[in-house]
C-alpha atoms as a PDB file:
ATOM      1  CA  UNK A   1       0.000   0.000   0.000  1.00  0.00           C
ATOM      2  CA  UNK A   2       1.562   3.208  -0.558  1.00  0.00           C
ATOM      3  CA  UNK A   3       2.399   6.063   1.855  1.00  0.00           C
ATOM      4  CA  UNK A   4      -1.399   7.935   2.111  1.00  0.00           C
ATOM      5  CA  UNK A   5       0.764  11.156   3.043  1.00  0.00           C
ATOM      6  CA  UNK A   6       4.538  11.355   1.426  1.00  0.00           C
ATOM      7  CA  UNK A   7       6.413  14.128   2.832  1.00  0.00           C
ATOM      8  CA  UNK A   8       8.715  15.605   0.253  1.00  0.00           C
ATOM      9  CA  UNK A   9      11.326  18.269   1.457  1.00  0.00           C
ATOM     10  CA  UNK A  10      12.284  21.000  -0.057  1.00  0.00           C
ATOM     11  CA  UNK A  11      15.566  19.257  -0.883  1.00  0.00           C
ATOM     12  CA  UNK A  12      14.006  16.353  -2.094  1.00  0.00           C
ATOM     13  CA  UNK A  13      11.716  18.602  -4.799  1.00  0.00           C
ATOM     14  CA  UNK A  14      14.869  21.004  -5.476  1.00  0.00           C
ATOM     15  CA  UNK A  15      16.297  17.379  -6.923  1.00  0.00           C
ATOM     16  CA  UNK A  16      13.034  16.059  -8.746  1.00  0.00           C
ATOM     17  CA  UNK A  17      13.453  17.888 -11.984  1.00  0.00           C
ATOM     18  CA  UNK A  18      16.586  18.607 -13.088  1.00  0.00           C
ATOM     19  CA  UNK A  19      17.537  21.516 -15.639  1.00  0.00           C
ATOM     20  CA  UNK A  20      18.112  19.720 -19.078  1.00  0.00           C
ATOM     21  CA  UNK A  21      21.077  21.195 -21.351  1.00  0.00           C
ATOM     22  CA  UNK A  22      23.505  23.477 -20.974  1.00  0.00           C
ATOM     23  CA  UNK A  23      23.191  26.038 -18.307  1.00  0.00           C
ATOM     24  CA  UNK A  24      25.873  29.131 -18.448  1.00  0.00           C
ATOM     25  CA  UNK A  25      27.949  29.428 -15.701  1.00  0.00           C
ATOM     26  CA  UNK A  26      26.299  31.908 -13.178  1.00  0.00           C
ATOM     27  CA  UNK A  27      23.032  31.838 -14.628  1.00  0.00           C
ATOM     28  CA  UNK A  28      20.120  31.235 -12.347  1.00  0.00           C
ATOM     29  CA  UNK A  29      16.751  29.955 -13.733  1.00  0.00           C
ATOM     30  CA  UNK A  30      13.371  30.853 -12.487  1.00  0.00           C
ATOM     31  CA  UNK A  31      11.718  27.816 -10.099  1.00  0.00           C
ATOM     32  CA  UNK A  32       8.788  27.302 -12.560  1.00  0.00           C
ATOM     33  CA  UNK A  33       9.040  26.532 -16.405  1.00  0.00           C
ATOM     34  CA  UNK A  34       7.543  28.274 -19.476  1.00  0.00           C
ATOM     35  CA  UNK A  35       5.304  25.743 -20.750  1.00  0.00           C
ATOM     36  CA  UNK A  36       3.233  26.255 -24.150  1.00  0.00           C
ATOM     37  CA  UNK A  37       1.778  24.446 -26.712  1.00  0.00           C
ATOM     38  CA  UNK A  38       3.121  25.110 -30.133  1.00  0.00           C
ATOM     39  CA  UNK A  39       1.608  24.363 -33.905  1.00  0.00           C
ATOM     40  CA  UNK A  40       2.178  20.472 -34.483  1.00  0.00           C
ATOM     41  CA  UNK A  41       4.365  21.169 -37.426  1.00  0.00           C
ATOM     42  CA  UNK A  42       6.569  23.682 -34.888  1.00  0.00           C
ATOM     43  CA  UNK A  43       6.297  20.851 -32.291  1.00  0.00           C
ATOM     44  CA  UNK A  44       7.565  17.914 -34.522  1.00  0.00           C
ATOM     45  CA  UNK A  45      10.729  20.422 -35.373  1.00  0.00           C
ATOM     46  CA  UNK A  46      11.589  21.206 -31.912  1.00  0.00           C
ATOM     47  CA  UNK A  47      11.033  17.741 -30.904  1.00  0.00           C
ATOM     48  CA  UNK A  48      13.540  16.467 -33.596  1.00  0.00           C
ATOM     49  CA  UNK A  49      16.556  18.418 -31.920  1.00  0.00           C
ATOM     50  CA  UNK A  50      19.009  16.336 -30.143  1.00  0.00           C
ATOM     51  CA  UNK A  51      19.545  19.411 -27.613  1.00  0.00           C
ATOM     52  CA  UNK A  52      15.993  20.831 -28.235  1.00  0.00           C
ATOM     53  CA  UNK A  53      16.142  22.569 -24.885  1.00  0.00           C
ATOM     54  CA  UNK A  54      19.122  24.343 -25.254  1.00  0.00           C
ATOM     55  CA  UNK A  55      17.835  25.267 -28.704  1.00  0.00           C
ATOM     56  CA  UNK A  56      14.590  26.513 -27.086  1.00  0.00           C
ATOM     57  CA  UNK A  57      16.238  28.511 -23.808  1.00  0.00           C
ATOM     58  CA  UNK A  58      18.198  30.407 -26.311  1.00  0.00           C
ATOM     59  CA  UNK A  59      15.727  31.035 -28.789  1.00  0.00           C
ATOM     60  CA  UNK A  60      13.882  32.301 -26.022  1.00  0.00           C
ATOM     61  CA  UNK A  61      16.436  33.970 -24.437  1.00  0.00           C
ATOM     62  CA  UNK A  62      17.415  35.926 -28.005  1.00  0.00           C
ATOM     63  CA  UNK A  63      13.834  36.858 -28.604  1.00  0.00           C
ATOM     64  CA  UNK A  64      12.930  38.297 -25.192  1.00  0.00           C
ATOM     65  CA  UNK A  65      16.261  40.189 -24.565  1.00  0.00           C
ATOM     66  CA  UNK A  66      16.035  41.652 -28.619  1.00  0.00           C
ATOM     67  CA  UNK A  67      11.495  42.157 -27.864  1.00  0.00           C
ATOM     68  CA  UNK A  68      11.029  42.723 -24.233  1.00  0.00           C
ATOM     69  CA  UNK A  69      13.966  43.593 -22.232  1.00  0.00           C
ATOM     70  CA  UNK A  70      15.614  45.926 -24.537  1.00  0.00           C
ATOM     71  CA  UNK A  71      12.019  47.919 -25.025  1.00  0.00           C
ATOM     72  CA  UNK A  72      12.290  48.950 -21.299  1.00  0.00           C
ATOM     73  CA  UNK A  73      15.606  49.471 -21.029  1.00  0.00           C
ATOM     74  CA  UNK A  74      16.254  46.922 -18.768  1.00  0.00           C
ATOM     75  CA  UNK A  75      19.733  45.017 -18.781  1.00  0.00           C
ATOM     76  CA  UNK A  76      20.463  41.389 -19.887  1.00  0.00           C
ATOM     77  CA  UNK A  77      20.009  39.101 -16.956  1.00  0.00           C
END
């Protein structure tokens, strides 16, 4: 029968999900993910990357530094 009330530490949930890729040195990532849906043609693409999610944290990266940061004035993270 399995535990009816698993404790799981903040350590333990720190280690569930690791970051996948390449990470910069120094760079801190948010606690939550961006997750969305994409076109099934877009999705099949991505999908057929060997690194897709380095691919897709720079991608996203390059678009929101070039659309969003740079608009406000704000500095690269």
């Amino acid at each position: 029968m399995a535990n009816p009330a698993p404790v799981q530490t903040p350590e333990f949930l720190k280690k569930q999900f690791k970051p996948q890729g390449e990470i910069p040195p120094g760079t801190v990532l948010a606690d939550k993910p961006v997750c969305v849906k994409l076109p099934v043609e877009v999705d099949a693409a991505v999908r057929s990357l060997s690194k897709s999610s380095d691919w897709l944290r720079r991608v996203i990266c390059e678009a929101a530094q070039k659309e969003l940061l740079e608009q406000s004035g704000s500095e690269s993270p």
